[in-house]
Protein backbone atom coordinates (compact mmCIF):
# COMPACT_ATOMS: atom_id res chain seq x y z
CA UNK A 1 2.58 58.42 -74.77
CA UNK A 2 0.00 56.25 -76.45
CA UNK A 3 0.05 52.74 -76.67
CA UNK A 4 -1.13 50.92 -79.31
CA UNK A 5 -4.96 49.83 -80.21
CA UNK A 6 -3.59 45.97 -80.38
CA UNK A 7 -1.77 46.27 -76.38
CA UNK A 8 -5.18 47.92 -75.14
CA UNK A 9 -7.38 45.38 -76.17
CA UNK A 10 -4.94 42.76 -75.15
CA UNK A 11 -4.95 44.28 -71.59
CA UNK A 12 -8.36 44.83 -71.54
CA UNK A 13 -9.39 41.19 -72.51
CA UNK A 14 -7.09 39.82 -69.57
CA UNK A 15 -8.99 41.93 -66.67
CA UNK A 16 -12.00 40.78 -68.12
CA UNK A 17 -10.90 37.14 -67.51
CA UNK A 18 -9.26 37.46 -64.53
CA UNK A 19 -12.04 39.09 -63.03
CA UNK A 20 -14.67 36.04 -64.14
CA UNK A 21 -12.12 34.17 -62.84
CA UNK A 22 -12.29 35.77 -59.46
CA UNK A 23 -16.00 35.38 -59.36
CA UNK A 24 -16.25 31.81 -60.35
CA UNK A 25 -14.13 31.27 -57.75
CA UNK A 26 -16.58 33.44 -55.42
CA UNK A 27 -19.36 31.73 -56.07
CA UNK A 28 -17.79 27.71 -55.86
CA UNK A 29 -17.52 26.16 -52.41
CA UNK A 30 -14.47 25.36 -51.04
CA UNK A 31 -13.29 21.69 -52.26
CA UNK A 32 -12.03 20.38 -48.78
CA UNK A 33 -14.74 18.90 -47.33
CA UNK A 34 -14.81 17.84 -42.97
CA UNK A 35 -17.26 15.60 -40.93
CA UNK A 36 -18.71 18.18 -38.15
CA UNK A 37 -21.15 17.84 -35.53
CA UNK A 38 -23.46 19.99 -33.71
CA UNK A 39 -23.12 20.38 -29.95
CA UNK A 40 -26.22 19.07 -28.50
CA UNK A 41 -27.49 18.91 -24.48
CA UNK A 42 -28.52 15.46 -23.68
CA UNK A 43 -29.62 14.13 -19.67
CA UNK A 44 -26.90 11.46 -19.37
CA UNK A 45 -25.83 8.96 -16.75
CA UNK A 46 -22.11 9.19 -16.46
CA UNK A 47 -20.27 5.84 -15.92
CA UNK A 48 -16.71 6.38 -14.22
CA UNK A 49 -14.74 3.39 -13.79
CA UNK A 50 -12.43 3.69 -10.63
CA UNK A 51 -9.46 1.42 -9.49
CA UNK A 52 -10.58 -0.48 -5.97
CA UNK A 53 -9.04 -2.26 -3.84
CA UNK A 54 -11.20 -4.93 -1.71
CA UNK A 55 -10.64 -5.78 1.70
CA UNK A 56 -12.53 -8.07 4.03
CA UNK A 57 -14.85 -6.21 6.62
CA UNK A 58 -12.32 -8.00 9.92
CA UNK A 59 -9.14 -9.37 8.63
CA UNK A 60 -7.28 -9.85 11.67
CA UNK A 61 -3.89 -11.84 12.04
CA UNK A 62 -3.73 -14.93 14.34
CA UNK A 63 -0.45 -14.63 16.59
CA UNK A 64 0.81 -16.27 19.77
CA UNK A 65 0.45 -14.25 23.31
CA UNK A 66 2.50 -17.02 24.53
CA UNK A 67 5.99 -18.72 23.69
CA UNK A 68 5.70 -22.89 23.33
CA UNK A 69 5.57 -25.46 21.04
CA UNK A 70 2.95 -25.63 18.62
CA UNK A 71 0.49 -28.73 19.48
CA UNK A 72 -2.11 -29.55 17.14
CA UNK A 73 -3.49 -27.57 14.54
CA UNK A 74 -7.08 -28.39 14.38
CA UNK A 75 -7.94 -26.46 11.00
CA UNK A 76 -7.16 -26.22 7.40
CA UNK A 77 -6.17 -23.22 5.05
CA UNK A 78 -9.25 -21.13 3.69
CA UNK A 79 -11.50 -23.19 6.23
CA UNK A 80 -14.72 -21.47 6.89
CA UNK A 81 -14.83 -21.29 10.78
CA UNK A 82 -17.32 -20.15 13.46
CA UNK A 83 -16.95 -17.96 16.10
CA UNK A 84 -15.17 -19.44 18.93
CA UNK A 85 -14.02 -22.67 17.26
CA UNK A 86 -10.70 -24.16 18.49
CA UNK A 87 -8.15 -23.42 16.03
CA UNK A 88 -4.60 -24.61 17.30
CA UNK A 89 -3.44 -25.74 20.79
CA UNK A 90 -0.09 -24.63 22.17
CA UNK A 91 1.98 -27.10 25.08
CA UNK A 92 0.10 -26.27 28.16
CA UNK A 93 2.00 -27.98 30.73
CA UNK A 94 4.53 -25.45 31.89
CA UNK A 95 1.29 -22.92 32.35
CA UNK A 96 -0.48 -25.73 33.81
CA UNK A 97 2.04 -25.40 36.37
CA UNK A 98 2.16 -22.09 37.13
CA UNK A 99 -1.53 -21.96 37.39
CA UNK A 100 -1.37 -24.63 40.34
CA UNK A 101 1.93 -22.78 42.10
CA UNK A 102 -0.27 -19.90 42.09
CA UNK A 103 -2.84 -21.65 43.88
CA UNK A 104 -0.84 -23.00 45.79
CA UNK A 105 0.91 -19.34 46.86
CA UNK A 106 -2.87 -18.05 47.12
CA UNK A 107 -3.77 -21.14 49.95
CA UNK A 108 -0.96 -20.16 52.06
CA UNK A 109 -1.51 -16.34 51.80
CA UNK A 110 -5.30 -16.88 53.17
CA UNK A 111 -4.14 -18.93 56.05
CA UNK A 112 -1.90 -16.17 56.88
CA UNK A 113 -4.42 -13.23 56.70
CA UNK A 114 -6.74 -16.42 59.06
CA UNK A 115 -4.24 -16.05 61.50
CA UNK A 116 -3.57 -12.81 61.27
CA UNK A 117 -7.55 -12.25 61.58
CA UNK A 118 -7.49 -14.06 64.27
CA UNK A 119 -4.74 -12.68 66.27
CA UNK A 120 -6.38 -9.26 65.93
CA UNK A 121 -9.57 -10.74 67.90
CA UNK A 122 -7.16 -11.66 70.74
CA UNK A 123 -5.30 -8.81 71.14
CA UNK A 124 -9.09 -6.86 70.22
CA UNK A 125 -10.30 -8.38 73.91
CA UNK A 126 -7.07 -7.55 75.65
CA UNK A 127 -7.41 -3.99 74.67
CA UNK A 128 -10.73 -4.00 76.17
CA UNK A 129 -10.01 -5.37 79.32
CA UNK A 130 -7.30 -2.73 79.52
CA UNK A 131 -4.88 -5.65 79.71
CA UNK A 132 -2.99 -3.91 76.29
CA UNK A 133 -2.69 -0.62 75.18
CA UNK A 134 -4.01 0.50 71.64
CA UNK A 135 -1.16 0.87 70.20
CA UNK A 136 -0.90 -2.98 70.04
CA UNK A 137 -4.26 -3.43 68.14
CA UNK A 138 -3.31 -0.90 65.67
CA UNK A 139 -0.26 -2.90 64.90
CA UNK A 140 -2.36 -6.54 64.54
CA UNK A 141 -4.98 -4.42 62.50
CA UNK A 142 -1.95 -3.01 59.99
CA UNK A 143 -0.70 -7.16 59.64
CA UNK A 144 -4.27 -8.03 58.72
CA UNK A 145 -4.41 -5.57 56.06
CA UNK A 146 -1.06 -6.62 54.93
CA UNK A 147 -2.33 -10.12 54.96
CA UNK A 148 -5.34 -9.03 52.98
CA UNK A 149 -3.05 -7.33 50.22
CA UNK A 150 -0.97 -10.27 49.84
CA UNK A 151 -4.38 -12.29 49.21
CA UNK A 152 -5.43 -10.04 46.90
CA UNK A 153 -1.83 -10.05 44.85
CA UNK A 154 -1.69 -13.74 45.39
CA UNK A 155 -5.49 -13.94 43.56
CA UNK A 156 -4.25 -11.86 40.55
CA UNK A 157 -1.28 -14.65 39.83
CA UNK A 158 -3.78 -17.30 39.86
CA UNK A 159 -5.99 -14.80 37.43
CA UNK A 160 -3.32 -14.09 35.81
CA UNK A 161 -1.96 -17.99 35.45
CA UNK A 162 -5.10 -18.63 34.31
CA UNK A 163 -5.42 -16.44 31.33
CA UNK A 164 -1.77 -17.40 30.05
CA UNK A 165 -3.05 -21.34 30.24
CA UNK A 166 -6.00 -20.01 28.43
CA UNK A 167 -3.70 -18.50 25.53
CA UNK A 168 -2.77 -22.27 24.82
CA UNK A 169 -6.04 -22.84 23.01
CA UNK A 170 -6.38 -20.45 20.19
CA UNK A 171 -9.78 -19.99 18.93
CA UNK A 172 -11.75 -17.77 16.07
CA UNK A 173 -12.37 -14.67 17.35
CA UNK A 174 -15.71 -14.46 14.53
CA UNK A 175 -17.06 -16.62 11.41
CA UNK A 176 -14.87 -16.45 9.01
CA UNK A 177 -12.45 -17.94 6.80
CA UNK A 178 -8.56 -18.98 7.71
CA UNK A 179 -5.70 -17.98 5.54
CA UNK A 180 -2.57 -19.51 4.71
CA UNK A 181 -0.96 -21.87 8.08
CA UNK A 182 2.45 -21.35 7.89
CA UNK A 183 3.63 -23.05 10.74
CA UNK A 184 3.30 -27.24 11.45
CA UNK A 185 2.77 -28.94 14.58
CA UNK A 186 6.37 -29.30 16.56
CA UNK A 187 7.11 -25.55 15.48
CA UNK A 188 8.62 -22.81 18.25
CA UNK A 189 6.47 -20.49 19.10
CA UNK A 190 7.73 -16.98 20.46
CA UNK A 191 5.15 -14.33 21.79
CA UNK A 192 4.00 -12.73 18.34
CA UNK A 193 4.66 -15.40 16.03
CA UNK A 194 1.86 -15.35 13.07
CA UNK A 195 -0.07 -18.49 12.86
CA UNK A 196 -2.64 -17.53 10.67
CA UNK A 197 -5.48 -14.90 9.34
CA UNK A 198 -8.54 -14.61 9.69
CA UNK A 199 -11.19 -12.66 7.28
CA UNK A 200 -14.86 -12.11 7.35
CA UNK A 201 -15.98 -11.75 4.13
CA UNK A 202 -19.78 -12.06 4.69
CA UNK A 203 -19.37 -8.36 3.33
CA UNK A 204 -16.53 -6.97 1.80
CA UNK A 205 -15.44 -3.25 1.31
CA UNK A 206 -14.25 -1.22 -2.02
CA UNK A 207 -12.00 1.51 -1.36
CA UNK A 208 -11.26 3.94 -4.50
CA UNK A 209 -10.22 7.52 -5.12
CA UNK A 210 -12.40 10.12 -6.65
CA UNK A 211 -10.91 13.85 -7.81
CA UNK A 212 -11.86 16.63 -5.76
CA UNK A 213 -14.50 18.20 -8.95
CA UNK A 214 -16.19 14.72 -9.02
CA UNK A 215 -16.58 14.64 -4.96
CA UNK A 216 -18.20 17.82 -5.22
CA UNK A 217 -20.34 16.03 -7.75
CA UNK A 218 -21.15 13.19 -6.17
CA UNK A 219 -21.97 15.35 -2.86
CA UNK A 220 -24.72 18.39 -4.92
CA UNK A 221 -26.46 14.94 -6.42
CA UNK A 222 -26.53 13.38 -2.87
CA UNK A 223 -27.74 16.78 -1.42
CA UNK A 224 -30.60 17.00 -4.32
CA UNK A 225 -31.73 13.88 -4.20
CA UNK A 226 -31.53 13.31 -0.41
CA UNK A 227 -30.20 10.20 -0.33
CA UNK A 228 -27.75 8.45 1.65
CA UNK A 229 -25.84 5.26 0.12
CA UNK A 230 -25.81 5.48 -3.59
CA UNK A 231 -25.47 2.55 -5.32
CA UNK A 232 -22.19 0.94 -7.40
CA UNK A 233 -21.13 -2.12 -9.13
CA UNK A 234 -18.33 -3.46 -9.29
CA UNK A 235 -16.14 -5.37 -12.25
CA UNK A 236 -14.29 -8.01 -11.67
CA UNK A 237 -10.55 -9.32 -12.32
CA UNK A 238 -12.00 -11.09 -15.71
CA UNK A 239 -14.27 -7.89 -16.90
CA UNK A 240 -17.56 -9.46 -15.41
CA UNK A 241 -19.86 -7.87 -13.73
CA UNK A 242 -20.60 -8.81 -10.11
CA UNK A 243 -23.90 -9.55 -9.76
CA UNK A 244 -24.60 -7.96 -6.36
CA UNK A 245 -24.64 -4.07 -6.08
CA UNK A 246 -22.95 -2.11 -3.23
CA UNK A 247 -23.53 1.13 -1.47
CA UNK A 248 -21.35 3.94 -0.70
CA UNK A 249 -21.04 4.10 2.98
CA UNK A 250 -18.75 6.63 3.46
CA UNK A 251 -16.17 9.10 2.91
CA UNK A 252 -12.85 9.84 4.34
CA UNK A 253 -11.69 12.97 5.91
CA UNK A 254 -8.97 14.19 4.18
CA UNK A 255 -7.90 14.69 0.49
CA UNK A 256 -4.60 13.17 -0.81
CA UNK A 257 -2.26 15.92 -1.60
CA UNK A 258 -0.21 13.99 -3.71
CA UNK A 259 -2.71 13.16 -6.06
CA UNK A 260 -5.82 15.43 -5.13
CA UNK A 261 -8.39 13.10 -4.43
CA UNK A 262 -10.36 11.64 -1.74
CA UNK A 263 -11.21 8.13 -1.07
CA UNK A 264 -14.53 6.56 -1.04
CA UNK A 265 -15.69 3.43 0.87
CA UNK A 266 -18.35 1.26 -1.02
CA UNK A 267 -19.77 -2.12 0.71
CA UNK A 268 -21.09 -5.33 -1.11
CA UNK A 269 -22.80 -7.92 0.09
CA UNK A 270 -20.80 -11.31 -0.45
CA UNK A 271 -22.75 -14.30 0.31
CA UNK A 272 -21.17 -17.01 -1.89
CA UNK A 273 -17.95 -15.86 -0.88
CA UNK A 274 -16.65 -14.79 -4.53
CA UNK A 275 -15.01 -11.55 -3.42
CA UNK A 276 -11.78 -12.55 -1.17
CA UNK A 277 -9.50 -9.74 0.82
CA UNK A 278 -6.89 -8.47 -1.60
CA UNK A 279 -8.79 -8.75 -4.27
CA UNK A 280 -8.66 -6.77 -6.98
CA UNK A 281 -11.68 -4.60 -8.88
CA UNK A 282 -13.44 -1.57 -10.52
CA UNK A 283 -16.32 0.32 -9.04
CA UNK A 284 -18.81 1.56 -11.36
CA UNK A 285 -20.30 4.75 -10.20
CA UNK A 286 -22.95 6.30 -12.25
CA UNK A 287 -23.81 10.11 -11.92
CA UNK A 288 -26.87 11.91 -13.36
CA UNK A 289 -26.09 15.06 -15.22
CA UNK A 290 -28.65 17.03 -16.91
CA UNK A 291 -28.54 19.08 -19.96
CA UNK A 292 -25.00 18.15 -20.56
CA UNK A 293 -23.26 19.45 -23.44
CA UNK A 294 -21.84 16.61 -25.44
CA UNK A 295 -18.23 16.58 -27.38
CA UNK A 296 -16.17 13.55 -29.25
CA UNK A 297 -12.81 13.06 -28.33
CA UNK A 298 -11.70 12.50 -31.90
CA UNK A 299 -12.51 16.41 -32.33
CA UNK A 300 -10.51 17.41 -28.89
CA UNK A 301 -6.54 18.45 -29.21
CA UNK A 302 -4.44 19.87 -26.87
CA UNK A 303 -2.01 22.78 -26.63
CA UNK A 304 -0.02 23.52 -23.20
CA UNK A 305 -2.21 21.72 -21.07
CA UNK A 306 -5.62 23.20 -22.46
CA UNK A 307 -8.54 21.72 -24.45
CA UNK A 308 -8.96 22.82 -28.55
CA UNK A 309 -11.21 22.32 -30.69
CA UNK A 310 -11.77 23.71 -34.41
CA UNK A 311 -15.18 25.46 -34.37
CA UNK A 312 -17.25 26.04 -38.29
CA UNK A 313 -18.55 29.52 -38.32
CA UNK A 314 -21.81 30.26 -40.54
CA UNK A 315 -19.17 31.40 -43.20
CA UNK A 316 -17.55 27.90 -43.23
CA UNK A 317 -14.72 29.37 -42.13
CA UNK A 318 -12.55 27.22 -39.13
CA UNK A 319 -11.50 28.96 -36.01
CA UNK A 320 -9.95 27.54 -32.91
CA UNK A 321 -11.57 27.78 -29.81
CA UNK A 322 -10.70 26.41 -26.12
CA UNK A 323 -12.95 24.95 -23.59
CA UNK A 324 -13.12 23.78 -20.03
CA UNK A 325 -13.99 19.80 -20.13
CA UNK A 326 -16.55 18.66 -16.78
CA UNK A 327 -16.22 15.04 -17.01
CA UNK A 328 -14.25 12.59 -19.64
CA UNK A 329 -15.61 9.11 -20.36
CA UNK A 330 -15.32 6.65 -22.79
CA UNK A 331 -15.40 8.40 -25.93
CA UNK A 332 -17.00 11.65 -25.09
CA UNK A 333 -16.61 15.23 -23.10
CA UNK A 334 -19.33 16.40 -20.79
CA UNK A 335 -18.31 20.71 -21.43
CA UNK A 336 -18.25 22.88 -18.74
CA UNK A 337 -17.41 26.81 -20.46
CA UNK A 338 -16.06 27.70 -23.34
CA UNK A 339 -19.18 25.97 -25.75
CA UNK A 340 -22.19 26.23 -26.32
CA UNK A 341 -25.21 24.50 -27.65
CA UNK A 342 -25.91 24.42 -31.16
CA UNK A 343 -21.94 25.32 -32.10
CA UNK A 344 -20.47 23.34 -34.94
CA UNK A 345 -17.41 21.55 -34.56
CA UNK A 346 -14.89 19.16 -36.85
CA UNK A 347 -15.36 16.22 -35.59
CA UNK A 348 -12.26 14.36 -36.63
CA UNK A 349 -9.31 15.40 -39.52
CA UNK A 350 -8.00 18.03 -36.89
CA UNK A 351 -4.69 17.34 -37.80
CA UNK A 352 -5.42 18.88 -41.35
CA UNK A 353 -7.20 21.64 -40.79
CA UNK A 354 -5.35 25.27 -40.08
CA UNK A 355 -6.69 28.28 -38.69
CA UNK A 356 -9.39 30.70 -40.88
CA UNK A 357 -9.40 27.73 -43.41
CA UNK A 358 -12.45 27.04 -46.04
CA UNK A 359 -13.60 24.22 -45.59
CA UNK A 360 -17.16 22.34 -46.79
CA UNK A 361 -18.82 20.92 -43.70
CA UNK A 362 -20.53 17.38 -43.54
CA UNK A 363 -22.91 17.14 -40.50
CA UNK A 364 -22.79 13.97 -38.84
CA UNK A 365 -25.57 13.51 -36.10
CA UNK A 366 -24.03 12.95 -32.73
CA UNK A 367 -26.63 10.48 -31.68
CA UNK A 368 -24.85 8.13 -34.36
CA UNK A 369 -21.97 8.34 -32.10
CA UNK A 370 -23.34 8.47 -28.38
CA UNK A 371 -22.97 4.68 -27.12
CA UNK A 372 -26.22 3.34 -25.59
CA UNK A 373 -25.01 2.58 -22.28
CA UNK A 374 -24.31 6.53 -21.76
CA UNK A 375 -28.01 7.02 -20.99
């Protein structure tokens, strides 16, 4: 069957313009147009902000090794004290007492090992004149000893007497500076009631937990630098900055199995006495890592626990790719696998952009973005 001239043309003018069409549309860009930015290795100093908590080098609690009645308190609260200073005084006659009965007790026990010194002598020169037998001298030599043992126990009351009297006065056991008093004069005291604390915050110490990947860190920078304290600030309560750094000193055994990471110990030098025990902080710890391969957040989205990102092939053309982060701070990933340098990624928009889409990319220079206190 033929069909007519008019149809043919007709069909033949409509492929023509559909397939001008088609190439037009070849040859335009894509109109949706996306911020990306080029994954670049930079030699950064990595500033991870950690939770401490501060504690006086000594912080030891003040209790009674003695029951009484509290006597005078010599001190006031947060007093800076000195080694040795008398603190509070607890009655002292009762253990005055028992300090002179057991004087008393040791007096007569050393006239009775006299005597009993003496009566070995006698009996001694009676043995030798064959007047008695031995067996009597071994008996006055076992009284003497008795008498000596009872001297000796008799000497360890008084000792003894002594050091509860001395429990009366209670004194600083190093400089420091007193907590709260919460007992007044006239108070009970039973043996183990709290009358104060006592801190030394000369120093002071930051405890805070690290992960188990930023240990290992921290340990391969010690190891290639060969050092051994690095250095740390701390922030304060109010977001200052402490003037005075610290050191790590050291690092605990064991890893926390609840939460996977290890805790560090960081000491700072406290002159002035700003820092107090209890107090709160952050520790600043700064890590060197080289060639680093840097990546915004904003272009970062997760799916079951792993890291996304939307990668701009050399045909424009998105595809989703994962990664394995190293480090996250502030506003940036350092990448450990899964990128590489030079790769092209959307930097923010994610949420609009689908898999194998077109898409017109707008290079934005990731220095622009990098914060100057990274470096």
């Amino acid at each position: 069957m033929r069909l007519p001239i008019a149809v043919c043309l007709f069909m033949a003018t409509t492929f023509l313009y559909s397939c001008s069409q088609n190439k037009a549309s070849d040859n335009n860009p894509p109109d949706y147009t996306v911020p990306v930015i080029s994954i670049v290795e930079k030699n950064v100093n990595l500033d991870k902000i950690y939770v401490s908590d501060i504690q006086a080098v000594q912080n030891v609690e003040l209790r009674s090794r003695i029951p009484g009645f509290l006597d005078r308190i010599y001190v006031d609260e947060g007093q800076t004290v000195q080694k040795g200073q008398l603190l509070f005084s607890i009655s002292n006659e009762e253990y005055r007492a028992q300090v002179a009965q057991a004087k008393a007790s040791l007096n007569s026990v050393i006239a009775d090992g006299k005597t009993a010194e003496l009566e070995m002598e006698r009996i001694r020169l009676l043995v030798d004149k064959k007047i008695l037998s031995s067996t009597e001298l071994a008996l006055a030599q076992a009284k003497l000893r008795f008498a000596k043992a009872k001297i000796e126990e008799a000497q360890a009351a008084l000792d003894h007497a002594h050091t509860r009297l001395s429990y009366t006065s209670v004194r600083a056991p190093y400089d420091g500076v007193l907590d709260r008093i919460p007992l007044k004069v006239g108070s009970l005291l039973e043996e183990g009631t709290l009358l104060t604390s006592v801190s030394d915050i000369g120093s002071v110490y930051a405890y805070f937990n690290v992960s188990e990947n930023e240990y290992l860190d921290y340990l391969r920078e010690k190891q290639q630098k060969g050092t051994t304290d690095k250095e740390v600030s701390l922030l304060l309560a109010d977001g200052q900055e402490y003037p005075l750094p610290g050191k790590i000193e050291t690092v605990v055994s064991e890893f926390e199995q609840a939460t996977g990471s290890i805790a560090f110990r960081a000491r700072f030098p406290n002159p002035h006495r700003l820092l107090k025990h209890k107090a709160t902080g952050k520790v600043c710890l700064s890590r060197n890592v080289e060639k680093a391969l840097m990546l915004p957040q904003k272009s970062v989205f997760e799916i079951q626990d792993r890291n996304y990102v939307y990668v701009v092939d050399a045909g424009n053309t998105v595809r989703m790719k994962s990664f394995v982060p190293r480090a996250r701070f502030e506003k940036f990933y350092v990448v450990s696998s899964g990128l590489s340098k030079g790769e092209k990624v959307v930097y923010e928009g994610i949420q609009n952009i689908k898999e194998g889409m077109q898409v017109r990319p707008a290079v934005v220079a990731i220095d622009s973005l990098l914060t100057k206190n990274i470096f």
